[in-house]
C-alpha atoms as a PDB file:
ATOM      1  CA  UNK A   1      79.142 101.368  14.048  1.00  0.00           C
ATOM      2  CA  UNK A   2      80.065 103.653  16.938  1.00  0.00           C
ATOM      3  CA  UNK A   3      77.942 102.657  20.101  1.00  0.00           C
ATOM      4  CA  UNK A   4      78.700 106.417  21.641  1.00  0.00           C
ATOM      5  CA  UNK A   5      76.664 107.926  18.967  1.00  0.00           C
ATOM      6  CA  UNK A   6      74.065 105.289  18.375  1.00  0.00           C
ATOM      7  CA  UNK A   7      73.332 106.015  21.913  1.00  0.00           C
ATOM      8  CA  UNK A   8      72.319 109.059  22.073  1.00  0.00           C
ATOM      9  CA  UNK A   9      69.917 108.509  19.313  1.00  0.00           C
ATOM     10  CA  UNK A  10      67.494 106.556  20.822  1.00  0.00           C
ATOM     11  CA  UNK A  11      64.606 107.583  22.551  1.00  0.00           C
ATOM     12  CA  UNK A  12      62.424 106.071  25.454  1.00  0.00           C
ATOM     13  CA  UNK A  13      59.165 105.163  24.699  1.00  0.00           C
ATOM     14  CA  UNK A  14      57.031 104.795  27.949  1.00  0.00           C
ATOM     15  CA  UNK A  15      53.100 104.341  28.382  1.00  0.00           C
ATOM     16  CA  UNK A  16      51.386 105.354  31.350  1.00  0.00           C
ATOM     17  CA  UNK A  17      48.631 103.319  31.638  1.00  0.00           C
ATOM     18  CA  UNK A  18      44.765 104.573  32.450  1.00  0.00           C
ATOM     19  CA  UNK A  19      45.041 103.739  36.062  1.00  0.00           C
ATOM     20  CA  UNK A  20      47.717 105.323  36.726  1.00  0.00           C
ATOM     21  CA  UNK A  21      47.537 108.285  34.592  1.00  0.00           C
ATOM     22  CA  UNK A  22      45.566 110.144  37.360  1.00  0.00           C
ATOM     23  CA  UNK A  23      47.799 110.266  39.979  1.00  0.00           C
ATOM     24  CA  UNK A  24      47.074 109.777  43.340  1.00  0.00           C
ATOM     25  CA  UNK A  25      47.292 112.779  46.217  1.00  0.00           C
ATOM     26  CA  UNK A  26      50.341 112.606  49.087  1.00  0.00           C
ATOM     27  CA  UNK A  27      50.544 115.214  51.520  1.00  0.00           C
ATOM     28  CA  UNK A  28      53.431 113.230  53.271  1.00  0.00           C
ATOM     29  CA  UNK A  29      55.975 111.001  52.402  1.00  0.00           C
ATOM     30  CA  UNK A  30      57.656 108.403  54.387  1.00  0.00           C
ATOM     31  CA  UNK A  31      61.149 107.646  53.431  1.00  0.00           C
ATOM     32  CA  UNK A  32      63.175 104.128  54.815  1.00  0.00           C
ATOM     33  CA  UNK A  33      66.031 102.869  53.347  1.00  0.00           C
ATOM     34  CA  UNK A  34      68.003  99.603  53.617  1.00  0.00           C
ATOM     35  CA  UNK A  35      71.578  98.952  52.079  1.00  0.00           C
ATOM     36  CA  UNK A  36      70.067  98.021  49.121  1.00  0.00           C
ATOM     37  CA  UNK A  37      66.566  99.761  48.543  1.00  0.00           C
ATOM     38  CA  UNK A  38      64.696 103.154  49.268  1.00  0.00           C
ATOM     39  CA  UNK A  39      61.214 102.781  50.042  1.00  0.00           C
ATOM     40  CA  UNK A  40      59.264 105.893  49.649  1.00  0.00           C
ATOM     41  CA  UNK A  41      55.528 105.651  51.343  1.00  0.00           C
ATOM     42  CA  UNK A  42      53.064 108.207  50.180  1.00  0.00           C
ATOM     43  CA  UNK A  43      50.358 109.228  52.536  1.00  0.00           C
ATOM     44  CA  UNK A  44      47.496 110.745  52.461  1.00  0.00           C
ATOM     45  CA  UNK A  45      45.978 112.116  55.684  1.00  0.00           C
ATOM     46  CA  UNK A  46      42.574 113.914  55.445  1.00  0.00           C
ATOM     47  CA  UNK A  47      42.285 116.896  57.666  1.00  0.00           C
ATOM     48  CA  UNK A  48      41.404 116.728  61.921  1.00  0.00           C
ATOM     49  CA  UNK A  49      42.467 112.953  61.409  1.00  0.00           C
ATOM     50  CA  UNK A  50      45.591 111.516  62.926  1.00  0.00           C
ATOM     51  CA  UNK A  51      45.463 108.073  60.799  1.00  0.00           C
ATOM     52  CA  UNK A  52      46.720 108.069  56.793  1.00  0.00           C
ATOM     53  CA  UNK A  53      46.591 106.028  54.452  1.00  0.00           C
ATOM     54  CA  UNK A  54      49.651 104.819  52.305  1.00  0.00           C
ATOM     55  CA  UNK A  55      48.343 105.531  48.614  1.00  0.00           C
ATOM     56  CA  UNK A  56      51.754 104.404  46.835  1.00  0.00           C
ATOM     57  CA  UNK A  57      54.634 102.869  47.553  1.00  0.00           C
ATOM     58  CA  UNK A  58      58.152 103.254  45.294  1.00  0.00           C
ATOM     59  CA  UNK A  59      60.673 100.874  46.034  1.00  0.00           C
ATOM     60  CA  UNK A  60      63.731 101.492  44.406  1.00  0.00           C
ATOM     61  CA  UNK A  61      67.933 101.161  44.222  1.00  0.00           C
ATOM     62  CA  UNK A  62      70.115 103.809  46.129  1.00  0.00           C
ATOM     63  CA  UNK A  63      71.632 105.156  42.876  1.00  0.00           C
ATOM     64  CA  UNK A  64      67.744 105.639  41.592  1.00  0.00           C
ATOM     65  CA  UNK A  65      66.964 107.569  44.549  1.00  0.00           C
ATOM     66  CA  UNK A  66      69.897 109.781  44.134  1.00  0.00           C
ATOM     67  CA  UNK A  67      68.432 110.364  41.066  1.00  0.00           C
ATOM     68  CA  UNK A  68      65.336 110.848  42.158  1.00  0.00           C
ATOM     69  CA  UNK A  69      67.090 113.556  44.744  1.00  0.00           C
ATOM     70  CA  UNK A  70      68.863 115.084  41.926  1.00  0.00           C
ATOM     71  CA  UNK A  71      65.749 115.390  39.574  1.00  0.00           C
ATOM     72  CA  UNK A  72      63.597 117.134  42.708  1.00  0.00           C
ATOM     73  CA  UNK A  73      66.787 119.420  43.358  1.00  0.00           C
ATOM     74  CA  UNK A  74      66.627 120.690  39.575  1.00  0.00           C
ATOM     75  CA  UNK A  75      62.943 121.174  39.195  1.00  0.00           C
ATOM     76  CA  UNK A  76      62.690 122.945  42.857  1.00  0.00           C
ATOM     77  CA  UNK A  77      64.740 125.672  41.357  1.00  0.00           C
ATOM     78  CA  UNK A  78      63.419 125.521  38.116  1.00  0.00           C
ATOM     79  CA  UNK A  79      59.832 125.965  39.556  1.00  0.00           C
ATOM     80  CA  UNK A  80      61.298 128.742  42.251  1.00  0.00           C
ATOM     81  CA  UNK A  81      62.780 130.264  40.036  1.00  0.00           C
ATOM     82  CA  UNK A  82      59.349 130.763  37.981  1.00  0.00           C
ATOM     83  CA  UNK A  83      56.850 131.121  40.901  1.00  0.00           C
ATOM     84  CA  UNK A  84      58.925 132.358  43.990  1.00  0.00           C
ATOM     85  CA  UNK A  85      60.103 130.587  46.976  1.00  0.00           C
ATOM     86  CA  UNK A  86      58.488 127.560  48.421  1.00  0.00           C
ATOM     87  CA  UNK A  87      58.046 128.282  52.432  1.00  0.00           C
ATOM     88  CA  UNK A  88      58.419 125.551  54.618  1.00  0.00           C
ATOM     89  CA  UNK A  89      56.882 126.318  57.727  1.00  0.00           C
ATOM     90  CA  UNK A  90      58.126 124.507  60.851  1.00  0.00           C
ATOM     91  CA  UNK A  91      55.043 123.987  62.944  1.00  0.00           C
ATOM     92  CA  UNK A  92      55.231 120.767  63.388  1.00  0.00           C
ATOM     93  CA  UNK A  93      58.118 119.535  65.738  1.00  0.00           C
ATOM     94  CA  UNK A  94      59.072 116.262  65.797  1.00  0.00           C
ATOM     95  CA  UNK A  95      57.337 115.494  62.422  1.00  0.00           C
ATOM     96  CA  UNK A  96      53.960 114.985  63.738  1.00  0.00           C
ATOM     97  CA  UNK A  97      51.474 114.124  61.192  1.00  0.00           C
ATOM     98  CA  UNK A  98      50.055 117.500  60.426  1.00  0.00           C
ATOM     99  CA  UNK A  99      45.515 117.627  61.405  1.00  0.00           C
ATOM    100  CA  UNK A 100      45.396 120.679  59.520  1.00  0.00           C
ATOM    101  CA  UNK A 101      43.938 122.783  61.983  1.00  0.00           C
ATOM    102  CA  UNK A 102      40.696 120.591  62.487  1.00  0.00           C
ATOM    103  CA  UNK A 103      40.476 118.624  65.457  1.00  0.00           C
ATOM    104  CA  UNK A 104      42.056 115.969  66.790  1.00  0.00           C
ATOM    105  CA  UNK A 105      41.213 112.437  65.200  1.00  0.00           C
ATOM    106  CA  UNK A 106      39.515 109.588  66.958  1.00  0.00           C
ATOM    107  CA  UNK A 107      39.910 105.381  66.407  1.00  0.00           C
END
């Protein structure tokens, strides 16, 4: 039997369980990397606050994460290419968490 072709034949089956079917909200992401693992944080940081809160965290290989890269690259265009250019606006030197216009937070 020829493994090449048998290959492409199969299919993925993959379950996305209940509690994680509804997602979770990130309006930042935190990205650190070691030699052998990304580690992608995703915050959530409510408007006039200046503390988030880490919702997820994705740990995974360098060669995932240029996957990851890749798949975000393809899907950026595909979605520009449907509903226009995404703006980034540069507001926020030095990567400050954004407050969204409200004021300042307090601890």
């Amino acid at each position: 039997m020829d493994n090449k072709n048998n290959n492409n034949n199969q299919q993925l089956n993959i379950e996305v369980p209940e509690t994680v079917a509804t997602g979770v909200y990130s309006n930042l992401v935190i990205v650190g990397h070691s030699p052998a693992e990304f580690v992608l944080d995703f915050v959530q940081i409510l408007p006039g606050l200046q503390k988030g809160l880490v919702r997820s965290r994705v740990i995974m290989s360098p060669i995932h994460a240029k996957r990851l890269m890749l798949a975000m690259e393809e899907n950026v265009a595909k979605y520009e290419a449907s509903f226009g250019k995404i703006e980034i606006h540069e507001a926020n030197p030095g990567n400050v968490p954004p407050t969204f216009g409200g004021p300042a937070g307090f601890a």
